[in-house]
Protein backbone atom coordinates (compact mmCIF):
# COMPACT_ATOMS: atom_id res chain seq x y z
CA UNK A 1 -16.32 0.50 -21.20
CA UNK A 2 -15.34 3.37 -19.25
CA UNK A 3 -11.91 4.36 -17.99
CA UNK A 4 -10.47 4.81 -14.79
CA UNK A 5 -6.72 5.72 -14.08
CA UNK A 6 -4.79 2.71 -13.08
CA UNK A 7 -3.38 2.26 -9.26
CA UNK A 8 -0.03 2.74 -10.46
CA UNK A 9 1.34 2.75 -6.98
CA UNK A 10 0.46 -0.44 -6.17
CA UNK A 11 2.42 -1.86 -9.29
CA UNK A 12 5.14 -0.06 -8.69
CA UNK A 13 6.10 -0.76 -4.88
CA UNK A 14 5.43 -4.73 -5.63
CA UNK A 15 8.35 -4.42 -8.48
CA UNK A 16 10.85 -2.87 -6.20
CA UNK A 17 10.20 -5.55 -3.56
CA UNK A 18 10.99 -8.21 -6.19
CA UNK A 19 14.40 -6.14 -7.39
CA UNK A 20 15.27 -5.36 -3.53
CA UNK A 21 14.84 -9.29 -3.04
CA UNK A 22 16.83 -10.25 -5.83
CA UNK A 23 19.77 -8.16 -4.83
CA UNK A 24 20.18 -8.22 -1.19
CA UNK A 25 21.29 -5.30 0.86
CA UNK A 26 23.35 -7.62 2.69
CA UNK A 27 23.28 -9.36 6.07
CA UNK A 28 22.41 -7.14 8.85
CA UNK A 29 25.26 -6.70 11.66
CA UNK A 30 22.94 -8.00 14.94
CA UNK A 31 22.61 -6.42 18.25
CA UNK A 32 22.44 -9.57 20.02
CA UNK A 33 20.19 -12.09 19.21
CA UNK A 34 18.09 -9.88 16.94
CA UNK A 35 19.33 -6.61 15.10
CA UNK A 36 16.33 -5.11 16.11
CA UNK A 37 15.30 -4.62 19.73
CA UNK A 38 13.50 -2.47 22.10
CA UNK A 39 14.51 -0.18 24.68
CA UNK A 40 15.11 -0.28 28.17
CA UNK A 41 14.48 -3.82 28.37
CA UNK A 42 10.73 -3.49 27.28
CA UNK A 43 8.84 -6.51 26.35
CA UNK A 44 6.70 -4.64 24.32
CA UNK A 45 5.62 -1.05 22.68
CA UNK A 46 2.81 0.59 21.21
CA UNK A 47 3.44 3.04 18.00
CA UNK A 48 1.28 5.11 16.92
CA UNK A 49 0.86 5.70 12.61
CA UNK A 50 -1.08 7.73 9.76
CA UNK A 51 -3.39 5.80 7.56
CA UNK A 52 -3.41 7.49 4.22
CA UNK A 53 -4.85 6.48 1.17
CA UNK A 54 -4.91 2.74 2.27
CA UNK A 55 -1.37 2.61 3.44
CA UNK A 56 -0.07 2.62 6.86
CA UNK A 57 2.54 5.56 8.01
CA UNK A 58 5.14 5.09 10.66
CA UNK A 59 7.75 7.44 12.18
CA UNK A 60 11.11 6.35 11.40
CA UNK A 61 14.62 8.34 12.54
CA UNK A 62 17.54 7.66 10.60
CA UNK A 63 20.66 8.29 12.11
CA UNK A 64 19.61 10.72 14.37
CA UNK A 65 17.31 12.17 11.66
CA UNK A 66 14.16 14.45 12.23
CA UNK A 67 11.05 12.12 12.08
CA UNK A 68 10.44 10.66 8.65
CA UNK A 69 7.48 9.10 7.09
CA UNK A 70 7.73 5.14 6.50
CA UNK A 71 5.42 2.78 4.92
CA UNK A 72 5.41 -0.26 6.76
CA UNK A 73 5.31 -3.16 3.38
CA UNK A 74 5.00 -6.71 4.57
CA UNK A 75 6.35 -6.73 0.46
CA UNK A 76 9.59 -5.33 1.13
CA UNK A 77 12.75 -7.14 2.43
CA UNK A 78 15.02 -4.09 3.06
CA UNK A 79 14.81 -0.54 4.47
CA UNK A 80 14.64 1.58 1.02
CA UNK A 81 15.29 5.44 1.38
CA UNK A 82 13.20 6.47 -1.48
CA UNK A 83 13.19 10.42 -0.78
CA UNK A 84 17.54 10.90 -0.51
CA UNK A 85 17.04 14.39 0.03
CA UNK A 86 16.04 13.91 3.71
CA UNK A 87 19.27 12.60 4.82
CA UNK A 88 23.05 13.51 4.08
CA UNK A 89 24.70 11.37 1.93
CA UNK A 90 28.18 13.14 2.92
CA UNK A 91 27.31 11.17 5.91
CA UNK A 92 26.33 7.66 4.27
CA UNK A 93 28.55 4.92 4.08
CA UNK A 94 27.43 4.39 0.39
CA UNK A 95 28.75 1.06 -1.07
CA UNK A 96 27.10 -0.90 -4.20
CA UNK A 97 25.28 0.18 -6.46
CA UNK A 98 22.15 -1.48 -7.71
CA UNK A 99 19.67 -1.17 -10.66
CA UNK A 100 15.90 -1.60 -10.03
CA UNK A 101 13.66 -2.58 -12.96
CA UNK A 102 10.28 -1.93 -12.98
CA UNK A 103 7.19 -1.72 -14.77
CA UNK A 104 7.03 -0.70 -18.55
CA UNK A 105 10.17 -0.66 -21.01
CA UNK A 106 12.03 2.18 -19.56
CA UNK A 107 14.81 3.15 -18.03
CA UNK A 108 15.98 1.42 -14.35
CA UNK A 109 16.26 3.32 -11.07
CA UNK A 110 19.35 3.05 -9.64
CA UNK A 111 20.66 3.22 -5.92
CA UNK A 112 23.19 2.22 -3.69
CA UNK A 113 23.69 0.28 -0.43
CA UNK A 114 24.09 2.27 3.24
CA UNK A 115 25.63 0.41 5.74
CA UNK A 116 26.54 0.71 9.55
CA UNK A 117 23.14 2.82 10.16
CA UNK A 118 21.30 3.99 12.94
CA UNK A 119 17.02 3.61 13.30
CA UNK A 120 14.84 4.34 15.18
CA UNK A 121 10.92 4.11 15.90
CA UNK A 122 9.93 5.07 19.21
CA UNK A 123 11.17 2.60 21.54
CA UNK A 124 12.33 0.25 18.57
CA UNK A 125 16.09 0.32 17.66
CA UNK A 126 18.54 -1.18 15.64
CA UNK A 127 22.32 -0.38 14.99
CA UNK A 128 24.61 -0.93 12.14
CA UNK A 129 21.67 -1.40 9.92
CA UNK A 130 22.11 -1.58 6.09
CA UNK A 131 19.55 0.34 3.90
CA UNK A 132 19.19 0.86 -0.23
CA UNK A 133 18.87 4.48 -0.86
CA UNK A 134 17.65 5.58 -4.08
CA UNK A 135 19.99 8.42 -6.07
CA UNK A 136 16.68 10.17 -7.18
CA UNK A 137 13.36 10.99 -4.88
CA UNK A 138 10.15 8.62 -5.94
CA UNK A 139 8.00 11.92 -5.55
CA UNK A 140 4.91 10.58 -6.75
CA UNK A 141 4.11 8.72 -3.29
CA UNK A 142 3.82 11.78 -1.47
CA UNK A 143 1.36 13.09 -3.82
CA UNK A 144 -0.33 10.25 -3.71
CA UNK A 145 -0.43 9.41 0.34
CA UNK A 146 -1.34 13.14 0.34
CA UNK A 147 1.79 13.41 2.88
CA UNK A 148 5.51 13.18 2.69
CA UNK A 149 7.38 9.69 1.95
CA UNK A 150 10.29 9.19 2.65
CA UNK A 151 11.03 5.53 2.57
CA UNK A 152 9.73 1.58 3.12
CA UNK A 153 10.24 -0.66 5.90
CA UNK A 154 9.16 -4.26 6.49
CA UNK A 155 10.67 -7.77 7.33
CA UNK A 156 13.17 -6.59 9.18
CA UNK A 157 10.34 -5.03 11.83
CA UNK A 158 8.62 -8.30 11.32
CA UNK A 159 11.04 -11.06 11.48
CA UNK A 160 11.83 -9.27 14.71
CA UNK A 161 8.64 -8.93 16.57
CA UNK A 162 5.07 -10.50 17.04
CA UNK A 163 3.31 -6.64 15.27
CA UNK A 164 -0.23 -5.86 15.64
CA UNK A 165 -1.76 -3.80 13.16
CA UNK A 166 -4.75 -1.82 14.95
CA UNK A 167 -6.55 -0.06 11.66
CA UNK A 168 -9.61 1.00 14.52
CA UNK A 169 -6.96 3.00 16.53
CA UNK A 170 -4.00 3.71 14.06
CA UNK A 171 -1.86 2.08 16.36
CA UNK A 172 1.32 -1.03 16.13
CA UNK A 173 1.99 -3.04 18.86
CA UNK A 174 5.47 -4.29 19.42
CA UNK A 175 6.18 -7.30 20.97
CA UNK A 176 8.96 -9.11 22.23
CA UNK A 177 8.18 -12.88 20.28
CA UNK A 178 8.76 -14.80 23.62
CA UNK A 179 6.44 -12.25 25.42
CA UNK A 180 3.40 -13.38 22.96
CA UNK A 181 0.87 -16.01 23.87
CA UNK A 182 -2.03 -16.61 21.47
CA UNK A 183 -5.25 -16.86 22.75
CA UNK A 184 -8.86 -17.15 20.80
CA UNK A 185 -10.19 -13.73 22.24
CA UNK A 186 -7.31 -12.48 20.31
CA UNK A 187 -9.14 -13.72 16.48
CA UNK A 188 -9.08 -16.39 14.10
CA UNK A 189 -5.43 -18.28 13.49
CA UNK A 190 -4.34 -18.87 10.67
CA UNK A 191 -0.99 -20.31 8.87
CA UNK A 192 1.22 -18.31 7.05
CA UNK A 193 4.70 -18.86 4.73
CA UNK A 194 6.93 -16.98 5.12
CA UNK A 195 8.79 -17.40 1.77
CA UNK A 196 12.32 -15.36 0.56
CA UNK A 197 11.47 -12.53 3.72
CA UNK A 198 7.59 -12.16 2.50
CA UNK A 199 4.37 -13.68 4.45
CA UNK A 200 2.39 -16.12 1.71
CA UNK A 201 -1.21 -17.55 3.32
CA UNK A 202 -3.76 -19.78 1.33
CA UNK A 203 -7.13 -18.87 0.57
CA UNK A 204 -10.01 -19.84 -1.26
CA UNK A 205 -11.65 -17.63 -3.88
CA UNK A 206 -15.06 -17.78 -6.01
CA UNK A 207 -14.32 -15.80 -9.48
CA UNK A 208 -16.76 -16.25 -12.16
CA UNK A 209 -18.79 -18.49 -10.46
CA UNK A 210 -15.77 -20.56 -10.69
CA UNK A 211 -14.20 -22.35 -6.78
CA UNK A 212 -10.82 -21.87 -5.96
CA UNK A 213 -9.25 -23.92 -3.48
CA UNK A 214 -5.63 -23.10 -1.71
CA UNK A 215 -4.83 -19.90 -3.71
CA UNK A 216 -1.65 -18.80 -2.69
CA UNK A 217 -1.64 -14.68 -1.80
CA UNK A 218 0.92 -12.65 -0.77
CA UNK A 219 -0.11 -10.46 2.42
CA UNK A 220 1.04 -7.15 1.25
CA UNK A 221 0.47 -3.64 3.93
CA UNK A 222 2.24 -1.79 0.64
CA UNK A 223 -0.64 -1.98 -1.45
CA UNK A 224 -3.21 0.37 -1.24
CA UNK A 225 -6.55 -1.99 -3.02
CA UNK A 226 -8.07 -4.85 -1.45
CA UNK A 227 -7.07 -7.52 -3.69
CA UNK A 228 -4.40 -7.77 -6.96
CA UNK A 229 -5.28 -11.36 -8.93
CA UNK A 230 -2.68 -12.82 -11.69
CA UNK A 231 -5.37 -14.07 -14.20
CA UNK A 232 -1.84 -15.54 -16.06
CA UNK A 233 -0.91 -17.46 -13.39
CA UNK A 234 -0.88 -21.12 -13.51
CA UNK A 235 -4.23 -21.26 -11.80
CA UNK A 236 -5.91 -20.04 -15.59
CA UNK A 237 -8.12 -17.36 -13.46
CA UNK A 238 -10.92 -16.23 -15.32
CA UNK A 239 -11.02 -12.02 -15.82
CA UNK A 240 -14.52 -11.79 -14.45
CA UNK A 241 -16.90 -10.71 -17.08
CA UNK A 242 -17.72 -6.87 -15.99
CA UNK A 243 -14.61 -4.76 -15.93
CA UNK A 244 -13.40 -1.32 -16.05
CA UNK A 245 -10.88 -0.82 -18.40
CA UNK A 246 -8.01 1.35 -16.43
CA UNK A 247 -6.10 4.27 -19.03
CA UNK A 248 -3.25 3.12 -19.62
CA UNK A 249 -0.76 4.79 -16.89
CA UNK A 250 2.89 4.70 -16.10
CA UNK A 251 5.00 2.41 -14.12
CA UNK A 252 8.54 2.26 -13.37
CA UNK A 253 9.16 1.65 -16.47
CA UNK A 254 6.86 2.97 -19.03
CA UNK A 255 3.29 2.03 -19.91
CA UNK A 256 1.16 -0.33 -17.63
CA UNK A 257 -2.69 -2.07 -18.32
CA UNK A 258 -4.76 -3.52 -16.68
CA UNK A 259 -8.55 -4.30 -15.31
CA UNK A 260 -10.66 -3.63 -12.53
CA UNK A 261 -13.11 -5.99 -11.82
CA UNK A 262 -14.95 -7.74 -8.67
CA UNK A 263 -15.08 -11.16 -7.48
CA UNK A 264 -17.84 -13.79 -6.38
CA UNK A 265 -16.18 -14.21 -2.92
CA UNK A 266 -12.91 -14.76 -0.65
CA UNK A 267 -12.84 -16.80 2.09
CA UNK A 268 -9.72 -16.39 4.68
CA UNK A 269 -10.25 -19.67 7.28
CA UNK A 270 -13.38 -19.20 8.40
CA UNK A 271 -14.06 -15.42 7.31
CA UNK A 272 -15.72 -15.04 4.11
CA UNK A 273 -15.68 -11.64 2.10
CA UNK A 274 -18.04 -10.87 -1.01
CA UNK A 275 -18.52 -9.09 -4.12
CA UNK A 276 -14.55 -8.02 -3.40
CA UNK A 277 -12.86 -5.65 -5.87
CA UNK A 278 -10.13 -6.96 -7.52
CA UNK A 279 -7.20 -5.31 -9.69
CA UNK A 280 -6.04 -7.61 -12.90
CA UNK A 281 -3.19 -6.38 -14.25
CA UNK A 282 -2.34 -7.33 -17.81
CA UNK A 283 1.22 -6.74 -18.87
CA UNK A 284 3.91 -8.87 -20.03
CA UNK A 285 6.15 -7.05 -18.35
CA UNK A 286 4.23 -7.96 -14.72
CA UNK A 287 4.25 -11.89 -15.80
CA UNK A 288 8.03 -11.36 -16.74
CA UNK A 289 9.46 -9.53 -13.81
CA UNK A 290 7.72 -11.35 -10.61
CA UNK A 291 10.34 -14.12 -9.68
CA UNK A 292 7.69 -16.14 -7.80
CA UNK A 293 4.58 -15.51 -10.15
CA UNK A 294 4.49 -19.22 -10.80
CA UNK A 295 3.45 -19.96 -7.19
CA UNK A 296 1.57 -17.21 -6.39
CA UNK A 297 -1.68 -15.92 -7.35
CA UNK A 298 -2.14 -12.51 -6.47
CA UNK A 299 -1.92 -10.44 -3.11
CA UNK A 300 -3.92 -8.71 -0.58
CA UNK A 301 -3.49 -5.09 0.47
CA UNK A 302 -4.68 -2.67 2.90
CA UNK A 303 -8.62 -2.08 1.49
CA UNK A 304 -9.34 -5.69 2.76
CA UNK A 305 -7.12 -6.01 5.68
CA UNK A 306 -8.35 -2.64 7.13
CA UNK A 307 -11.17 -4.71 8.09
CA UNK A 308 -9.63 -6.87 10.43
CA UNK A 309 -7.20 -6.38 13.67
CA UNK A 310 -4.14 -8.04 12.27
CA UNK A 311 -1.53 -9.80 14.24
CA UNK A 312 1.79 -11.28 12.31
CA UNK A 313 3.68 -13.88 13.84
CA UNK A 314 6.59 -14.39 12.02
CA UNK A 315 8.51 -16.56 14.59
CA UNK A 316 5.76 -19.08 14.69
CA UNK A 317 4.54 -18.81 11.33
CA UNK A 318 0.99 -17.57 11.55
CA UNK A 319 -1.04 -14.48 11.58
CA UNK A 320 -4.44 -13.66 13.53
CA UNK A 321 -7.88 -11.86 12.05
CA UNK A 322 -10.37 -10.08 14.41
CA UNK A 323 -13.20 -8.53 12.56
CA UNK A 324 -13.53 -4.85 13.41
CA UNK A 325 -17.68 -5.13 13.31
CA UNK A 326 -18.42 -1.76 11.92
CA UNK A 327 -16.11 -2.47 9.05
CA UNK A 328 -16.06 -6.23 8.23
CA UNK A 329 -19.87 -5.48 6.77
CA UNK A 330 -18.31 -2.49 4.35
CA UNK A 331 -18.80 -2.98 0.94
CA UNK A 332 -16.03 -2.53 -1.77
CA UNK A 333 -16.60 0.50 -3.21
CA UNK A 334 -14.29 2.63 -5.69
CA UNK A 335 -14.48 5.87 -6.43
CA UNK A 336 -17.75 7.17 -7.75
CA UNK A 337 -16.62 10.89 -9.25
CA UNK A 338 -14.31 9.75 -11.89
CA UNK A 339 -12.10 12.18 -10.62
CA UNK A 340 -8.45 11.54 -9.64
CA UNK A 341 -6.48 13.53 -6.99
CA UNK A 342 -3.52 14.50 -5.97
CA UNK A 343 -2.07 16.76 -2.97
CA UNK A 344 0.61 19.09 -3.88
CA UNK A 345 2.12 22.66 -2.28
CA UNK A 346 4.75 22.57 0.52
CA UNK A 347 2.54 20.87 3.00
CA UNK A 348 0.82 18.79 0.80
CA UNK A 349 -2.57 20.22 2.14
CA UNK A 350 -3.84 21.44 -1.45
CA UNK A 351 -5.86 19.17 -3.39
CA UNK A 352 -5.47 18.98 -7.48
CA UNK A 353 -7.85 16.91 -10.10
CA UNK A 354 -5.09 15.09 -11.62
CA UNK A 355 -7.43 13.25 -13.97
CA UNK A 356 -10.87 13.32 -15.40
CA UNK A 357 -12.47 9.89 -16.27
CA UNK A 358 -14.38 10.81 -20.07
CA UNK A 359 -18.39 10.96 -19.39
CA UNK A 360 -17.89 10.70 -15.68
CA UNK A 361 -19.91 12.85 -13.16
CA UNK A 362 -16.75 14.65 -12.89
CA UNK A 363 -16.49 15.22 -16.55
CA UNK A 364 -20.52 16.46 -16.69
CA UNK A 365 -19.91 18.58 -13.91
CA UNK A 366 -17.63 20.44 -15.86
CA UNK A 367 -14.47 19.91 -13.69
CA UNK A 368 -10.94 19.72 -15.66
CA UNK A 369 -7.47 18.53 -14.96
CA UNK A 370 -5.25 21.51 -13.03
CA UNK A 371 -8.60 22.35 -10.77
CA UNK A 372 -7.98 23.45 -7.25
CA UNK A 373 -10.38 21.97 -4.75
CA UNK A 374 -11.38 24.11 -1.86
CA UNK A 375 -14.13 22.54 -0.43
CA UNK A 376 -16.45 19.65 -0.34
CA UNK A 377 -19.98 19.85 0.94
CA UNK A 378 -18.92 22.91 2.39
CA UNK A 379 -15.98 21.93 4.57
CA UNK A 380 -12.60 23.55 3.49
CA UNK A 381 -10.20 20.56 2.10
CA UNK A 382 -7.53 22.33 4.45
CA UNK A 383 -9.45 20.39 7.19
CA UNK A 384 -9.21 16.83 5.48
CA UNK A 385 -6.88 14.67 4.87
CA UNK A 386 -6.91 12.76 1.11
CA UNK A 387 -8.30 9.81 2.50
CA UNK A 388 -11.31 11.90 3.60
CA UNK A 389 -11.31 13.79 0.36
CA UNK A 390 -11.40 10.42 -1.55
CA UNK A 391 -14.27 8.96 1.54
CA UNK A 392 -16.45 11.28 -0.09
CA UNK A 393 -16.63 10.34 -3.29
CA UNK A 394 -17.59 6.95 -2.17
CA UNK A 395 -20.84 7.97 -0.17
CA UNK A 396 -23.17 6.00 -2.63
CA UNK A 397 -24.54 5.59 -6.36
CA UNK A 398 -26.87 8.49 -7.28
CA UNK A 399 -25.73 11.00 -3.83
CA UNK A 400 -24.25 14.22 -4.62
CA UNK A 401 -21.78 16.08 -3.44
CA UNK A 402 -21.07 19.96 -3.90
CA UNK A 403 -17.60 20.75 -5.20
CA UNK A 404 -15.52 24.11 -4.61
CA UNK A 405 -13.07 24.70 -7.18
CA UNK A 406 -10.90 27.44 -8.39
CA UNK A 407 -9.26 27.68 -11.97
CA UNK A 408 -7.33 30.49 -13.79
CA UNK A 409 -8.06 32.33 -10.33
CA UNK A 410 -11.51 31.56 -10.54
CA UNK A 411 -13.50 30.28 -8.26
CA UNK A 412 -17.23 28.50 -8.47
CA UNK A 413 -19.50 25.52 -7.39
CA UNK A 414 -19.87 22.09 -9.38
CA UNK A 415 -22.44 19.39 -8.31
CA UNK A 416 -20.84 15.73 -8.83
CA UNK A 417 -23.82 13.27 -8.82
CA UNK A 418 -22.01 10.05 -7.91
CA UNK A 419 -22.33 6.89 -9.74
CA UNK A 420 -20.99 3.45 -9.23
CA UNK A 421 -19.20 2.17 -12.49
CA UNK A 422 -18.00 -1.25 -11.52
């Protein structure tokens, strides 16, 4: 079978939000009824983000900060700092210190708590807020969002508001819970747990030909793929039958495997999704370290729900799903080139092959790891973002697209002839 590089990102953000909920940052001092609030007495507020490589991008200020880059992780139960460079820890009100184990059989990262903060996004606030802030940078989600990272946020925003997540416009709404009123035009309603700070809703799944009934996924905005499936769980899900076998890549911790494979079908209420692509990973040390793995089955992240409107209600336990019609008839594709990239240089505008996939129309076209790309079907990469880079090497099985590279200050054309592996 071929080989693809695994999505180690994914892996790795779901083990910190298991680590971060097993060791609390502590309770959060409250402004009032809720620690955070919005301004000026608003009832509601509308934010906009970046959408990069599946993951959505929100402008946070710490502490009077310049803007940072967030990812907003319906995963994570506490504000992580995972670039400490940005902010000055002279300044930080550093208390304990905590290990987070990962992935693989390596070494743990270790942080400490920040309390009595200040944050800020937009018109959102909160004061005396506690944070984890890493003692070393997590540098490969920059590279891999194609922009910089500088930390996670989640529950906190949620627990506190009724949030829209508008994928169409790259734009949150904010609102006040008591402010919100459901109503139909609004989507489909459907229940959701909120279990231990993260949002839990059943499903039903066809895998192998085989019906699932009342699967229980995690809704997770921190992963970038549509769909991550324990086949270990106690559910006994099949691995479906045609997979990709991902190289073996590197977690937290070490060494991480895993398949990529599609499923029959997904149903959420009344909205059914087919021939989904679905990550299985396969490592002890994923069935080990996930507290909850016992009641859950997998999760669903940002390729799937970029289909739909979302609306979370925390406060009332539910969420809402409104099609977006040019998207909700997508298919699930992955990439066709077999090549993986990454954005480097100070503004994170260059574009590097990272890794070549062995016989893929990458490899044939003669392209290696440490190539520059400059252009693609004649448009300078300087104009793209990576999500548009990676766009185009999804535009279909046999379609071709011409490739600008430059090695050992050398530059020349390569023609990658797409193909669909999985």
């Amino acid at each position: 079978m071929k080989k693809i590089k695994w999505l180690i990102f994914l892996l790795a953000i779901l083990i910190i939000h298991q680590h971060v909920k097993a060791s609390p940052v502590g309770k959060q001092i409250k402004e009032g009824a809720s620690g955070f609030f919005l301004t000026g007495n608003r009832k509601q507020d509308r934010i906009p983000f970046k959408f990069r490589s599946n993951l959505i991008i929100v402008p946070i200020q710490i502490n009077g900060s310049d803007t940072l880059n967030f990812i907003l992780d319906t995963g994570v139960a506490n504000t992580i700092i995972t670039d400490p460079t940005v902010l000055d820890k002279s300044k930080l009100d550093l208390k304990r210190k905590l290990m987070i184990e990962g992935l693989g059989n390596g070494k743990m990262i270790s942080g400490h708590t920040a309390i009595g903060n200040s944050l800020s996004m937009q018109h959102m606030q909160v004061n005396q807020h506690n944070m984890l802030v890493l003692d070393e940078p997590i540098t490969s989600l920059s590279g891999y969002a194609g922009i910089p990272i500088h930390g996670i946020i989640g529950y906190e925003i949620f627990n506190s508001f009724v949030v829209t997540i508008d994928f169409y416009r790259k734009e949150l709404l904010l609102i006040t819970p008591a402010k919100y009123k459901y109503s139909a035009k609004h989507g489909q309603k459907l229940p959701v747990l909120i279990d231990n700070t993260k949002p839990y809703i059943q499903i039903g799944a066809t895998i192998s030909g085989i019906h699932y009934q009342n699967l229980r996924f995690m809704l997770d905005t921190g992963a970038g793929n549509a769909l991550l499936v324990d086949h270990s769980s106690r559910k006994e899900i099949p691995i479906p039958p045609q997979v990709i076998t991902p190289r073996e890549g590197i977690g937290l911790n070490g060494a991480v495997k895993g398949y990529l494979g599609r499923i029959d079908a997904i149903k959420l209420g009344d909205i059914a999704l087919t021939n989904v692509l679905a990550s299985f990973p396969d490592s002890t040390a994923f069935g080990v370290k996930i507290a909850d793995r016992s009641d859950r089955q997998g999760s669903i992240g940002c390729e799937l729900l970029r289909r739909f409107k979302v609306t979370f209600n925390y406060p009332q336990n539910y969420m809402v799903l409104k099609p977006v019609k040019n998207r909700i008839r997508e298919t699930f594709e992955y990439n066709m080139s077999g090549l993986e990239i990454l954005a480097a240089g100070e503004k994170l505008d260059a574009y590097f092959v990272d890794h070549v996939n062995e016989n893929s129309p990458g490899a044939k076209a003669g392209l290696k790891k440490g190539d520059q790309i400059l252009y693609i079907d004649g448009i300078s990469v300087k104009e793209m973002n990576i999500s548009e880079v990676y766009q185009l090497m999804k535009k279909g099985d046999g379609k071709g697209i011409d490739v600008m590279v430059t090695r050992d200050n050398k530059s020349f054309f390569a023609l990658v002839k797409l193909q669909r592996i999985i």
